[in-house]
C-alpha atoms as a PDB file:
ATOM      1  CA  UNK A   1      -2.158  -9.207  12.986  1.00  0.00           C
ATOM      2  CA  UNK A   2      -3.681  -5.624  13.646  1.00  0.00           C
ATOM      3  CA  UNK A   3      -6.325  -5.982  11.146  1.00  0.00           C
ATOM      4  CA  UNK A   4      -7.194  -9.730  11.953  1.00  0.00           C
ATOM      5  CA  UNK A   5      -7.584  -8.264  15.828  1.00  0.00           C
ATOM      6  CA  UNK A   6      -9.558  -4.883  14.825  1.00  0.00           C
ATOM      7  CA  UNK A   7     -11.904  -7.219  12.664  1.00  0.00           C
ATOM      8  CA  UNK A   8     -12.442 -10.073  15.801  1.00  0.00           C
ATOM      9  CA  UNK A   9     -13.248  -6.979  17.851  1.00  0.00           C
ATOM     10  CA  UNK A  10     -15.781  -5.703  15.848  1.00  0.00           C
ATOM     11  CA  UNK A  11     -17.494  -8.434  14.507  1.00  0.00           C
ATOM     12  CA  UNK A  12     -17.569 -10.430  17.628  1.00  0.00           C
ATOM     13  CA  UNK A  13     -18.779  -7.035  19.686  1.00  0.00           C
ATOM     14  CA  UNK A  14     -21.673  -6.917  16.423  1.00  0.00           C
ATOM     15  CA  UNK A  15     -22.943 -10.618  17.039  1.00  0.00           C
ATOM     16  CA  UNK A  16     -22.095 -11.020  20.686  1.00  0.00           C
ATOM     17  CA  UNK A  17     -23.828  -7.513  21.553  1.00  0.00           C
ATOM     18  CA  UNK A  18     -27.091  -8.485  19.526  1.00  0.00           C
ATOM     19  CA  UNK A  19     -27.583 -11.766  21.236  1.00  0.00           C
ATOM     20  CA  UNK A  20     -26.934 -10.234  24.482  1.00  0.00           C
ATOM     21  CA  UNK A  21     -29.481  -8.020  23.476  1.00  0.00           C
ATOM     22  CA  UNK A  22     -31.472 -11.337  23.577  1.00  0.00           C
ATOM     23  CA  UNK A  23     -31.541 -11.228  19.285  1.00  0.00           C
ATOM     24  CA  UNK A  24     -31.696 -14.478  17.361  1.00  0.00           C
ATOM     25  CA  UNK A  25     -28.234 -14.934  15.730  1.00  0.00           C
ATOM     26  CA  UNK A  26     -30.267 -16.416  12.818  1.00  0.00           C
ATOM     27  CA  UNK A  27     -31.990 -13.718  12.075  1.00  0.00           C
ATOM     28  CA  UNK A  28     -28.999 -11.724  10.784  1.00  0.00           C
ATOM     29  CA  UNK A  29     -28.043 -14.515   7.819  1.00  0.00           C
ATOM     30  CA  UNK A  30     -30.143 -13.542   5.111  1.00  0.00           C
ATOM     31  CA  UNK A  31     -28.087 -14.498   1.932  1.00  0.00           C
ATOM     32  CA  UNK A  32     -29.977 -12.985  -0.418  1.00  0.00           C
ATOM     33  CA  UNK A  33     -29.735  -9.925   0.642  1.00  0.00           C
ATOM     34  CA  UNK A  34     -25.943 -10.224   0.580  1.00  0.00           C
ATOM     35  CA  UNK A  35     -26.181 -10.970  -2.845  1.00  0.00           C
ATOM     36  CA  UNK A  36     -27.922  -8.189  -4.028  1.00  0.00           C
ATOM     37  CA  UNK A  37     -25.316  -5.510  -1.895  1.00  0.00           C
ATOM     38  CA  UNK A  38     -22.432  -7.620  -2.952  1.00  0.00           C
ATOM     39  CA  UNK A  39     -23.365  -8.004  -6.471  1.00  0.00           C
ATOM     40  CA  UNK A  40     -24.481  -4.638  -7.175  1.00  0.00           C
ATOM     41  CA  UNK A  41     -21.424  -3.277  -5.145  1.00  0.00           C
ATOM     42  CA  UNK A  42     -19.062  -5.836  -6.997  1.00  0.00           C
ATOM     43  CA  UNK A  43     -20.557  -5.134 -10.574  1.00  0.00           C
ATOM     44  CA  UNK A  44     -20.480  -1.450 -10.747  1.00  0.00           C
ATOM     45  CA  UNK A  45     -17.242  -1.671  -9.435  1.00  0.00           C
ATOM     46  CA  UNK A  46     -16.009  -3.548 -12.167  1.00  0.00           C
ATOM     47  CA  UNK A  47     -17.955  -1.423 -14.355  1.00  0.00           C
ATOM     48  CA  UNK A  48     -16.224   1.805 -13.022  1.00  0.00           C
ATOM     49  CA  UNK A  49     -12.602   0.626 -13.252  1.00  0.00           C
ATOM     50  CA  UNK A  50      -9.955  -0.684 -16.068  1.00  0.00           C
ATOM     51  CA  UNK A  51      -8.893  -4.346 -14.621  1.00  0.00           C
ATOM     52  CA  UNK A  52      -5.654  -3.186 -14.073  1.00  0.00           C
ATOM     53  CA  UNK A  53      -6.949  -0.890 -10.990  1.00  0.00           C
ATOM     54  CA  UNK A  54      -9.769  -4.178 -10.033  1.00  0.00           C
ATOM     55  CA  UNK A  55      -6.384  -6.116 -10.240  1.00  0.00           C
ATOM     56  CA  UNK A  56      -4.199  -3.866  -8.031  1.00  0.00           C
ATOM     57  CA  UNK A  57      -7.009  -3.414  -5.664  1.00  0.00           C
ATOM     58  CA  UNK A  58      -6.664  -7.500  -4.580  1.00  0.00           C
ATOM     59  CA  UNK A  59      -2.791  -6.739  -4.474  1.00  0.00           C
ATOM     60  CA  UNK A  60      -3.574  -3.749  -2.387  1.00  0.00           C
ATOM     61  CA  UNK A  61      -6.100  -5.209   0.070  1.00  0.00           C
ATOM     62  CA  UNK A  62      -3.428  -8.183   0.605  1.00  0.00           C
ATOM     63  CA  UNK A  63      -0.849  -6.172   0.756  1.00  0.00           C
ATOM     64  CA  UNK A  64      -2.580  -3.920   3.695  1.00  0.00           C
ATOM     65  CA  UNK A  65      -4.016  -7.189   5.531  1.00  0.00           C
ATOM     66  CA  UNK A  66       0.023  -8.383   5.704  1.00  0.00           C
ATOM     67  CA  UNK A  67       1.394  -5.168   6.444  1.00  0.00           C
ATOM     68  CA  UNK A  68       3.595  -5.191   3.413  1.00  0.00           C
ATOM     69  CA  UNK A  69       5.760  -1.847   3.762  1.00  0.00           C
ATOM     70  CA  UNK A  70       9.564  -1.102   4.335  1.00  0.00           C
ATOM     71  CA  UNK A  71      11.295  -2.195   7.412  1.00  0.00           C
ATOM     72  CA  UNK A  72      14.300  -1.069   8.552  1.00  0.00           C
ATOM     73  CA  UNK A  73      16.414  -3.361   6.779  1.00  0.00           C
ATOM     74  CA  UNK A  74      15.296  -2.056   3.555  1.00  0.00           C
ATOM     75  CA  UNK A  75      16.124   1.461   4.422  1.00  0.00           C
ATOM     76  CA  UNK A  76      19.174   0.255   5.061  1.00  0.00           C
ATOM     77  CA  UNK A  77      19.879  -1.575   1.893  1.00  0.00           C
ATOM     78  CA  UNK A  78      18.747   1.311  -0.366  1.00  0.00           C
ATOM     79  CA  UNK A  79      20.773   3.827   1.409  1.00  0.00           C
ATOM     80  CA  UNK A  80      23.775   1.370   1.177  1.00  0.00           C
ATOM     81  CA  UNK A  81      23.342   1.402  -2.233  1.00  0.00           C
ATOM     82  CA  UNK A  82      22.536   4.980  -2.833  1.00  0.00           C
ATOM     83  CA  UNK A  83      26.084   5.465  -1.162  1.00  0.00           C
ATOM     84  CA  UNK A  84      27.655   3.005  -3.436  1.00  0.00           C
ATOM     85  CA  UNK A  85      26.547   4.165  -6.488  1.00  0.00           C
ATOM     86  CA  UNK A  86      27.867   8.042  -5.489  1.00  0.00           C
ATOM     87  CA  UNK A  87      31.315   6.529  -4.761  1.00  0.00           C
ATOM     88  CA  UNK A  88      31.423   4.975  -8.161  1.00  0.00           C
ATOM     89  CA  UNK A  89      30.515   8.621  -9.597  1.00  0.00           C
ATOM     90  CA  UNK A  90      33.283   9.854  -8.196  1.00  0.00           C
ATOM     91  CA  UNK A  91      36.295   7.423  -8.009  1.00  0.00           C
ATOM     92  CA  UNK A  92      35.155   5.487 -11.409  1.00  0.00           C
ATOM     93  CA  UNK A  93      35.194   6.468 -14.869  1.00  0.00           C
ATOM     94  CA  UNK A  94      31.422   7.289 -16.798  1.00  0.00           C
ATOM     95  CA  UNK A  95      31.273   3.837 -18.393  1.00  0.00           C
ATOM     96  CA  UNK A  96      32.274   1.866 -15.223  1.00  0.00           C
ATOM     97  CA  UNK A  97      29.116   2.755 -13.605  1.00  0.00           C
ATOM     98  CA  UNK A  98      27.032   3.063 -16.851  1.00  0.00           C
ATOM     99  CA  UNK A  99      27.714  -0.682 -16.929  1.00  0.00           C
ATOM    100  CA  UNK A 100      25.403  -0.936 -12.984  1.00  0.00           C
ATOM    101  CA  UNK A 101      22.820   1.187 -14.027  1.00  0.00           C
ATOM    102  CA  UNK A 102      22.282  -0.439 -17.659  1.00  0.00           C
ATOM    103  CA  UNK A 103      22.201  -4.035 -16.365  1.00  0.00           C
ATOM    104  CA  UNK A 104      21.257  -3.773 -12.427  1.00  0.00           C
ATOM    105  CA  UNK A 105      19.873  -7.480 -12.331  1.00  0.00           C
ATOM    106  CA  UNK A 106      23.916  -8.879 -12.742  1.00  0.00           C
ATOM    107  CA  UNK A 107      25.467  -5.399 -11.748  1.00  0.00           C
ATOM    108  CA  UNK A 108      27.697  -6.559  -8.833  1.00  0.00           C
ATOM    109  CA  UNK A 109      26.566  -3.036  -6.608  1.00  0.00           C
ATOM    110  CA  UNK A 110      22.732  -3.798  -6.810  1.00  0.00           C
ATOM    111  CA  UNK A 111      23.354  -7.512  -6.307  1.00  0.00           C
ATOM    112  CA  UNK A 112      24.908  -6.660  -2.772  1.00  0.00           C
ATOM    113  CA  UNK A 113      21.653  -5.442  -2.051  1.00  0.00           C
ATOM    114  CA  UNK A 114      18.786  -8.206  -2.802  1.00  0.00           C
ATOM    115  CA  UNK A 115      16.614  -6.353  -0.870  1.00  0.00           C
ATOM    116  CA  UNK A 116      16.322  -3.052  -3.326  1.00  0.00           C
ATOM    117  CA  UNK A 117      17.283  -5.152  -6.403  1.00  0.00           C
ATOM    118  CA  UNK A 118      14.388  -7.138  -5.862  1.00  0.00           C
ATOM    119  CA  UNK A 119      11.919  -4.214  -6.214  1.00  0.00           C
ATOM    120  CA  UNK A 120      11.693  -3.461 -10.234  1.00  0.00           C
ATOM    121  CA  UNK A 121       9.997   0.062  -9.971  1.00  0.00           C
ATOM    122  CA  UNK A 122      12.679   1.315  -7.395  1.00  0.00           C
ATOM    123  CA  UNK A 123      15.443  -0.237  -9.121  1.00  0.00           C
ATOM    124  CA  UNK A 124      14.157   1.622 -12.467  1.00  0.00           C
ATOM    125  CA  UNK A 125      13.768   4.877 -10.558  1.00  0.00           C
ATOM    126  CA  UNK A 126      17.582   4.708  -9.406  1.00  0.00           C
ATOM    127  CA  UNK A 127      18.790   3.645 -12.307  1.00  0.00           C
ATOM    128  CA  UNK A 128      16.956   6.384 -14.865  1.00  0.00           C
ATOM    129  CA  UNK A 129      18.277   9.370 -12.058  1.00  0.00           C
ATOM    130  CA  UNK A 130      21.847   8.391 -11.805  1.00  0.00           C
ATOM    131  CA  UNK A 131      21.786   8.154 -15.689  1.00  0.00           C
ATOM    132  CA  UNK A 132      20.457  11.765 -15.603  1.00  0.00           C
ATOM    133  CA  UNK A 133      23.278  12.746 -13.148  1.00  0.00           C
ATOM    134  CA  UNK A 134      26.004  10.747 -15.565  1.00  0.00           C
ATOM    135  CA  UNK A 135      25.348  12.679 -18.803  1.00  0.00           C
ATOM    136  CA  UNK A 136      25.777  15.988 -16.650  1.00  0.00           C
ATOM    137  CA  UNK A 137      23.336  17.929 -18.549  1.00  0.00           C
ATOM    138  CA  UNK A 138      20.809  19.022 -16.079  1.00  0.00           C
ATOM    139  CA  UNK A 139      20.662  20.932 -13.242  1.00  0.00           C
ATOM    140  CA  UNK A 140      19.877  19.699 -10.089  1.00  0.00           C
ATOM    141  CA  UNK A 141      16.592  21.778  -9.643  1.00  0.00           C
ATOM    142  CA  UNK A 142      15.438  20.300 -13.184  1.00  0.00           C
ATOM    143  CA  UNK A 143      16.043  16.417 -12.240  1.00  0.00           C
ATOM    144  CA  UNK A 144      14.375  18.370  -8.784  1.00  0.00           C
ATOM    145  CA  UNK A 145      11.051  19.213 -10.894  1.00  0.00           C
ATOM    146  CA  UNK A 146      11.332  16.119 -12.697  1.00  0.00           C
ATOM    147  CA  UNK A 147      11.187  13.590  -9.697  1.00  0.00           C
ATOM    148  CA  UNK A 148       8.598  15.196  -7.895  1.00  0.00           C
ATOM    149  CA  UNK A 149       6.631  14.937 -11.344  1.00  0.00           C
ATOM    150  CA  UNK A 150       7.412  11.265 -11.315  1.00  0.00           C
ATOM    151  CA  UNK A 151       6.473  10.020  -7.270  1.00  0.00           C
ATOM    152  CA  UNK A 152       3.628  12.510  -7.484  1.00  0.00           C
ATOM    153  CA  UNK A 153       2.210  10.002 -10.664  1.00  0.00           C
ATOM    154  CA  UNK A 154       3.367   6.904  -8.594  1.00  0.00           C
ATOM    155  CA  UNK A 155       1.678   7.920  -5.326  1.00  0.00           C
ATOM    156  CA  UNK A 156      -1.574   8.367  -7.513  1.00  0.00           C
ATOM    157  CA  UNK A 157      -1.362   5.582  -9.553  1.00  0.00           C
ATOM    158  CA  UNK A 158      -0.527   3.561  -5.818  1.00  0.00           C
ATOM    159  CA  UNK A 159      -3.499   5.127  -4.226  1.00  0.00           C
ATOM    160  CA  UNK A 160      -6.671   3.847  -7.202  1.00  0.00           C
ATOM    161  CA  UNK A 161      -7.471   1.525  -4.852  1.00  0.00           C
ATOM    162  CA  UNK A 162      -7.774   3.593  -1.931  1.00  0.00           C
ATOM    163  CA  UNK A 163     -10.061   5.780  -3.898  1.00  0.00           C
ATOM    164  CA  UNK A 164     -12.239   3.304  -5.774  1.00  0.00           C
ATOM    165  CA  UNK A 165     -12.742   1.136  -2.793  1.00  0.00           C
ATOM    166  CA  UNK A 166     -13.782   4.636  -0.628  1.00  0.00           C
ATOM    167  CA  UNK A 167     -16.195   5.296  -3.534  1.00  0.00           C
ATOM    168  CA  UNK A 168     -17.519   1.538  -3.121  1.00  0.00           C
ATOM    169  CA  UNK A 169     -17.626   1.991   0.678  1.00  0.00           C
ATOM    170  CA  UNK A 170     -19.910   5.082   0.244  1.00  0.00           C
ATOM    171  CA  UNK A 171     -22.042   3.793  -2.002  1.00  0.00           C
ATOM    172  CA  UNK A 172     -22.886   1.109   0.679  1.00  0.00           C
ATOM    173  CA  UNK A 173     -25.145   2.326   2.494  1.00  0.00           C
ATOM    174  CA  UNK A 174     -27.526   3.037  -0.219  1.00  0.00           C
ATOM    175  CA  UNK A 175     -27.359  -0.684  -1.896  1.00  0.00           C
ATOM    176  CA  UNK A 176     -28.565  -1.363   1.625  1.00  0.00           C
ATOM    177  CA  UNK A 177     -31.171   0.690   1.438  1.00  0.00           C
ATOM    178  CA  UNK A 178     -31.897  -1.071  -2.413  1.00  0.00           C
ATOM    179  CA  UNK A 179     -31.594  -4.204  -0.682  1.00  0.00           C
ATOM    180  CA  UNK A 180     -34.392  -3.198   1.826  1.00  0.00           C
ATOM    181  CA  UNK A 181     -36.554  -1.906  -0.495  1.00  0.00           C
ATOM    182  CA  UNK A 182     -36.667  -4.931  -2.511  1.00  0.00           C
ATOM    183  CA  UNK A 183     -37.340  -6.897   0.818  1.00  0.00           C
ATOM    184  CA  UNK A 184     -40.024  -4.625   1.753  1.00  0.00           C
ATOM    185  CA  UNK A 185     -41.462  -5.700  -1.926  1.00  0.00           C
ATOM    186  CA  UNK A 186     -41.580  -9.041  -0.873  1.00  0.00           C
ATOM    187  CA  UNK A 187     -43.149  -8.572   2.181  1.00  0.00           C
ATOM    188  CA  UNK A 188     -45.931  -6.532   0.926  1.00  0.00           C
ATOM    189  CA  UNK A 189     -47.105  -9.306  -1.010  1.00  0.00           C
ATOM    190  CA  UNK A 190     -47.659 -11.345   2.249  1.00  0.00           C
ATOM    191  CA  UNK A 191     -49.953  -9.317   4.178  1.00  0.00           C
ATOM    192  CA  UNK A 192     -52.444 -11.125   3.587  1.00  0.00           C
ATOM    193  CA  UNK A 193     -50.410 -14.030   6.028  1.00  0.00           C
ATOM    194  CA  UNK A 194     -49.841 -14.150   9.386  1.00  0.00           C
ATOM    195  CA  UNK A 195     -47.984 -11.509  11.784  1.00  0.00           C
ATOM    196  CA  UNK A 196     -44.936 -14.027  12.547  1.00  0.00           C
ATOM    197  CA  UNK A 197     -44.366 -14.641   8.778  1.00  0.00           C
ATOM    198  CA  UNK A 198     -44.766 -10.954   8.051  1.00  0.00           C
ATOM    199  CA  UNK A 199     -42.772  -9.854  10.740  1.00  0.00           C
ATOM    200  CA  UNK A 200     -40.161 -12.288   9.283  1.00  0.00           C
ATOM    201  CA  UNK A 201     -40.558 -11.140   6.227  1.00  0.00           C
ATOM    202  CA  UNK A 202     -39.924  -7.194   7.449  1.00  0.00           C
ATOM    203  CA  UNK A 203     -36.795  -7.850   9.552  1.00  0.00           C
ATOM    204  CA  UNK A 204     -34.980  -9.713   6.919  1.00  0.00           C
ATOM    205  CA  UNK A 205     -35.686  -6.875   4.689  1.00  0.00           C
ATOM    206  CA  UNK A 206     -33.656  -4.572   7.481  1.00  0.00           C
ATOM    207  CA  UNK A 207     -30.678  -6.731   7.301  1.00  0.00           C
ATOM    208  CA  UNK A 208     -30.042  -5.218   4.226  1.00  0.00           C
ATOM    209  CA  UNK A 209     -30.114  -1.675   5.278  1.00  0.00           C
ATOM    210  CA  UNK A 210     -27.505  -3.305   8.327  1.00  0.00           C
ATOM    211  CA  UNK A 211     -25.704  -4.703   5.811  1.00  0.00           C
ATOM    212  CA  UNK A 212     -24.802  -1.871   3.485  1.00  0.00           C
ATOM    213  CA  UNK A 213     -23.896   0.607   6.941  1.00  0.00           C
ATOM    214  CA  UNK A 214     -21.886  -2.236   8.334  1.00  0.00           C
ATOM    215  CA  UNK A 215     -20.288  -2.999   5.801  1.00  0.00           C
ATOM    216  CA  UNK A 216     -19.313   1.107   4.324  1.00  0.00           C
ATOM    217  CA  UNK A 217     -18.155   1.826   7.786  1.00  0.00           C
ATOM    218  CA  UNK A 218     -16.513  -1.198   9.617  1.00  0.00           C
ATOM    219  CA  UNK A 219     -15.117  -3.042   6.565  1.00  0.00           C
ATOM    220  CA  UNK A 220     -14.371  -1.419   3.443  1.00  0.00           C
ATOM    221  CA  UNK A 221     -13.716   2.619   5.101  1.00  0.00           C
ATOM    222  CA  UNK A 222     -11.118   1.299   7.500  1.00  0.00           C
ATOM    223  CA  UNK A 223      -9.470  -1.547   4.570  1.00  0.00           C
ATOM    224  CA  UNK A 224      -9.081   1.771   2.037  1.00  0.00           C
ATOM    225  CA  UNK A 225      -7.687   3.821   4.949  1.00  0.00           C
ATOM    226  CA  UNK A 226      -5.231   0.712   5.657  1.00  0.00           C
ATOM    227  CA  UNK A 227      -4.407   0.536   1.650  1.00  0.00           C
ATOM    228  CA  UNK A 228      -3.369   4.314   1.733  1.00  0.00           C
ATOM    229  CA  UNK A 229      -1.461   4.371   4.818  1.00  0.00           C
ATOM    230  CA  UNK A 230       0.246   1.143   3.474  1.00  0.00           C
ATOM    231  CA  UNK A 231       1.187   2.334  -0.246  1.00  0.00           C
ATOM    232  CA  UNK A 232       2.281   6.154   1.061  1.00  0.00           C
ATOM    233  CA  UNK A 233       4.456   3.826   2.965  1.00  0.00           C
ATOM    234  CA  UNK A 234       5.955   2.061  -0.039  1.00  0.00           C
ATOM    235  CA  UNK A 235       6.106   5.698  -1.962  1.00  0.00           C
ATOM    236  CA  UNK A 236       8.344   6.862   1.133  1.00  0.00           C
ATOM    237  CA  UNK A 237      11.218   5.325  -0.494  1.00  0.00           C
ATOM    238  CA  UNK A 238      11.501   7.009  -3.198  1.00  0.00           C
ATOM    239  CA  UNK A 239      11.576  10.258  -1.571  1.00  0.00           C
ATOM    240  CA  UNK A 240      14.721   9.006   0.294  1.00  0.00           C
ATOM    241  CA  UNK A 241      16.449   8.364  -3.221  1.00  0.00           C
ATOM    242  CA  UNK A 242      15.432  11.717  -4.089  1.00  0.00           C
ATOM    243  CA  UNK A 243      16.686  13.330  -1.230  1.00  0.00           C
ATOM    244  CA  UNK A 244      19.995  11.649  -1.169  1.00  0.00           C
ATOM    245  CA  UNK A 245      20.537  12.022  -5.071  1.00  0.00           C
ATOM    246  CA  UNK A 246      19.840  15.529  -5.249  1.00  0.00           C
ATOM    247  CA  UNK A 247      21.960  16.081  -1.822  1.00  0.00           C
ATOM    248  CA  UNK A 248      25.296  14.076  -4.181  1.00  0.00           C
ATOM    249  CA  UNK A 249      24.253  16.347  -7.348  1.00  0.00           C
ATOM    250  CA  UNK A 250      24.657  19.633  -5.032  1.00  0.00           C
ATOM    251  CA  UNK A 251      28.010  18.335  -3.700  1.00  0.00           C
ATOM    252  CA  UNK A 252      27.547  16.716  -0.658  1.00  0.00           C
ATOM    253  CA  UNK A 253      29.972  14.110  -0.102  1.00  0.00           C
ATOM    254  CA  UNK A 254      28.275  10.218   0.017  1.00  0.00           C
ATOM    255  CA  UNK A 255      28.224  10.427   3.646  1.00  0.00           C
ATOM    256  CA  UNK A 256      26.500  13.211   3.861  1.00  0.00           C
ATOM    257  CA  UNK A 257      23.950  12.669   1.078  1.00  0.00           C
ATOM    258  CA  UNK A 258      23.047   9.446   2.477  1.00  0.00           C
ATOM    259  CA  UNK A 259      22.126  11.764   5.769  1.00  0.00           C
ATOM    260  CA  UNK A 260      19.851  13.207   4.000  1.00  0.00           C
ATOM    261  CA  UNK A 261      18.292  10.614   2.542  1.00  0.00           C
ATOM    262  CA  UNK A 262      17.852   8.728   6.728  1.00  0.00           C
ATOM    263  CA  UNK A 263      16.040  12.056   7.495  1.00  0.00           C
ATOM    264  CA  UNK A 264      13.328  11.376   4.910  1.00  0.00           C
ATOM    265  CA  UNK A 265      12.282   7.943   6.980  1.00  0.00           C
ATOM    266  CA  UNK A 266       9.532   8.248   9.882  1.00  0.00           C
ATOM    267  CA  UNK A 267      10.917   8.355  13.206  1.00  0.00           C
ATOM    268  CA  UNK A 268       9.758   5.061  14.194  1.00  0.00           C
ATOM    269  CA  UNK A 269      11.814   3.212  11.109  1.00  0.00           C
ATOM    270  CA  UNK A 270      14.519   5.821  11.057  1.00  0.00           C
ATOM    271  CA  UNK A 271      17.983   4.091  11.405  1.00  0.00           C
ATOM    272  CA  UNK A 272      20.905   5.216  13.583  1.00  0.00           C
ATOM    273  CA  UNK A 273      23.853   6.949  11.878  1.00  0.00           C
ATOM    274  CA  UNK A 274      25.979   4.079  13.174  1.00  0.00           C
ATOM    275  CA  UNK A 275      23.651   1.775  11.315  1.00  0.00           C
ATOM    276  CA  UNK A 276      24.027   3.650   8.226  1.00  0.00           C
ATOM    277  CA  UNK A 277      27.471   3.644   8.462  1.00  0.00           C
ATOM    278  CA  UNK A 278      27.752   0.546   9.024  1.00  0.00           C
ATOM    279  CA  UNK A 279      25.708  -0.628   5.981  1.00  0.00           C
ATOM    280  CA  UNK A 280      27.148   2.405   3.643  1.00  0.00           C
ATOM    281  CA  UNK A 281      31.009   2.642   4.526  1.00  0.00           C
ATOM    282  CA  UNK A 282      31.293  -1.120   5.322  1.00  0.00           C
ATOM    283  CA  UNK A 283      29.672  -2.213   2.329  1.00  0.00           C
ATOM    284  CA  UNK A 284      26.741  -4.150   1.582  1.00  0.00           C
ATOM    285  CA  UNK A 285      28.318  -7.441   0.110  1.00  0.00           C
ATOM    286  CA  UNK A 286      30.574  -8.014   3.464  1.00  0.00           C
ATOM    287  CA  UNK A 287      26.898  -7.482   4.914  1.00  0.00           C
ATOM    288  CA  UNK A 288      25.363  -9.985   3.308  1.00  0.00           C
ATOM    289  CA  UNK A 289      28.599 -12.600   3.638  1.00  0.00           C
ATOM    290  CA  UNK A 290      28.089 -11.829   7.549  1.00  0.00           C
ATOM    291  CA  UNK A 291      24.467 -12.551   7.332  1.00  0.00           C
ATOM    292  CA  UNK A 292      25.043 -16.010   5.644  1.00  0.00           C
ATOM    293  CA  UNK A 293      28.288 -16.857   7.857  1.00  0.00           C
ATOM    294  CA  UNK A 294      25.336 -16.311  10.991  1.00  0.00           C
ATOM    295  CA  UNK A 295      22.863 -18.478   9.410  1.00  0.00           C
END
């Protein structure tokens, strides 16, 4: 909704602005012109990039438009299972919760929690710590060291498209200007007509040079700054499951480690302890039975 609203704002103060202005609307739809930005732009980004980064950049972009990140709910599904995974450590015997982690998709923990089982990276990232943890061979600043290896590669490989649509978004303004240029061409082969045709000719050959500076800084800048502020988002959980892991491996009991991992979320998502507790100690498949009883 906020970038549909941001967008109306701008584009309707653009248009409405120019013809108050007294401009011609018309003036301003020069195709061709398009084209040649949006081609060029489009081509040497494909150029530039593997497909799997020109893929995740559509995924990205929607993603940002719909506001895809974490809501409340899903903090409190993965700290629900974070705290039933560290009471299996310690009540359960090593092959008892070897059995969750090797098979989460029918492990009856994870499937309590649709919400995080649903997600295959974060599932995988659970799953490959608590393993670590099981086999008791490292120490908690190693799996540390080795976590902050692993969300410092998924927060880059997250943020490509932030970076190769800011590199397209710079470049912008100078296809505009190649745009012009090429309009300016044109229009030097009609001087020989008359001033209304030239004059024509001239402005249409500006509305690339528009173009390219409307289109670096009031689509494509703010759409990668959206994209990053949306995937940091999505990287935010993983940072909780660090926190609360690492909290268990030191000693904390569940309910503490699963305070530490509620600290990591923003303010503005954060749960309430009472909601944690509620959705740690009271267990995440009454949760869901309650949820489906209500609807």
């Amino acid at each position: 909704m906020g970038v549909a609203i941001g967008l109306l704002i701008a584009i309707g103060s653009l248009f409405g602005g120019f013809a108050a202005m007294g401009g011609h609307l018309a003036v301003i739809w020069q195709p061709w012109e398009f084209v040649i930005i949006g081609g060029i732009a489009v081509g040497t980004y494909i150029v530039a990039n593997p497909m799997s980064v020109v893929t995740d950049t559509g995924r990205a972009s929607v993603e940002a438009i719909l506001g895809t990140v974490p809501k409340r709910p899903k903090y409190l599904a993965l700290l629900g299972l974070l705290y039933a995974l560290m009471r299996e450590l310690r009540s359960k015997p090593r092959n008892e919760v070897e059995a969750h982690i090797d098979d989460p998709q029918n492990s009856s923990i994870f499937e309590s929690f649709p919400d995080v089982q649903k997600d295959p990276e974060l599932t995988l990232f659970i799953c490959d710590y608590v393993r670590l943890i099981i086999i008791g061979n490292a120490r908690p600043h190693e799996i540390e060291a080795l976590m902050d290896e692993e969300i410092a590669t998924l927060r880059r490989d997250k943020l490509k498209p932030y970076m190769t649509i800011t590199t397209v978004a710079e470049a912008l303004p100078a296809l505009g200007i190649v745009a012009a240029v090429l309009g300016i061409v044109k229009a030097m082969g009609a001087l020989d007509q008359s001033p209304t045709l030239l004059g024509g000719l001239i402005g249409a050959a500006l509305v690339g040079t528009f173009a390219g500076i409307f289109l670096s800084y009031a689509i494509l800048s703010p759409l990668a700054q959206k994209i990053k502020s949306t995937r940091e988002k999505q990287c935010r959980v993983y940072i909780i499951v660090k926190q609360t892991l690492l909290a268990s491996l030191n000693g904390a009991l569940p309910q503490i480690a699963v305070e530490h991992g509620r600290k990591a979320i923003s303010a503005a998502d954060r749960p309430t302890i009472d909601e944690v507790e509620a959705a740690t100690i009271s267990g995440g498949t009454r949760n869901e039975a309650d949820q489906k009883e209500a609807a």
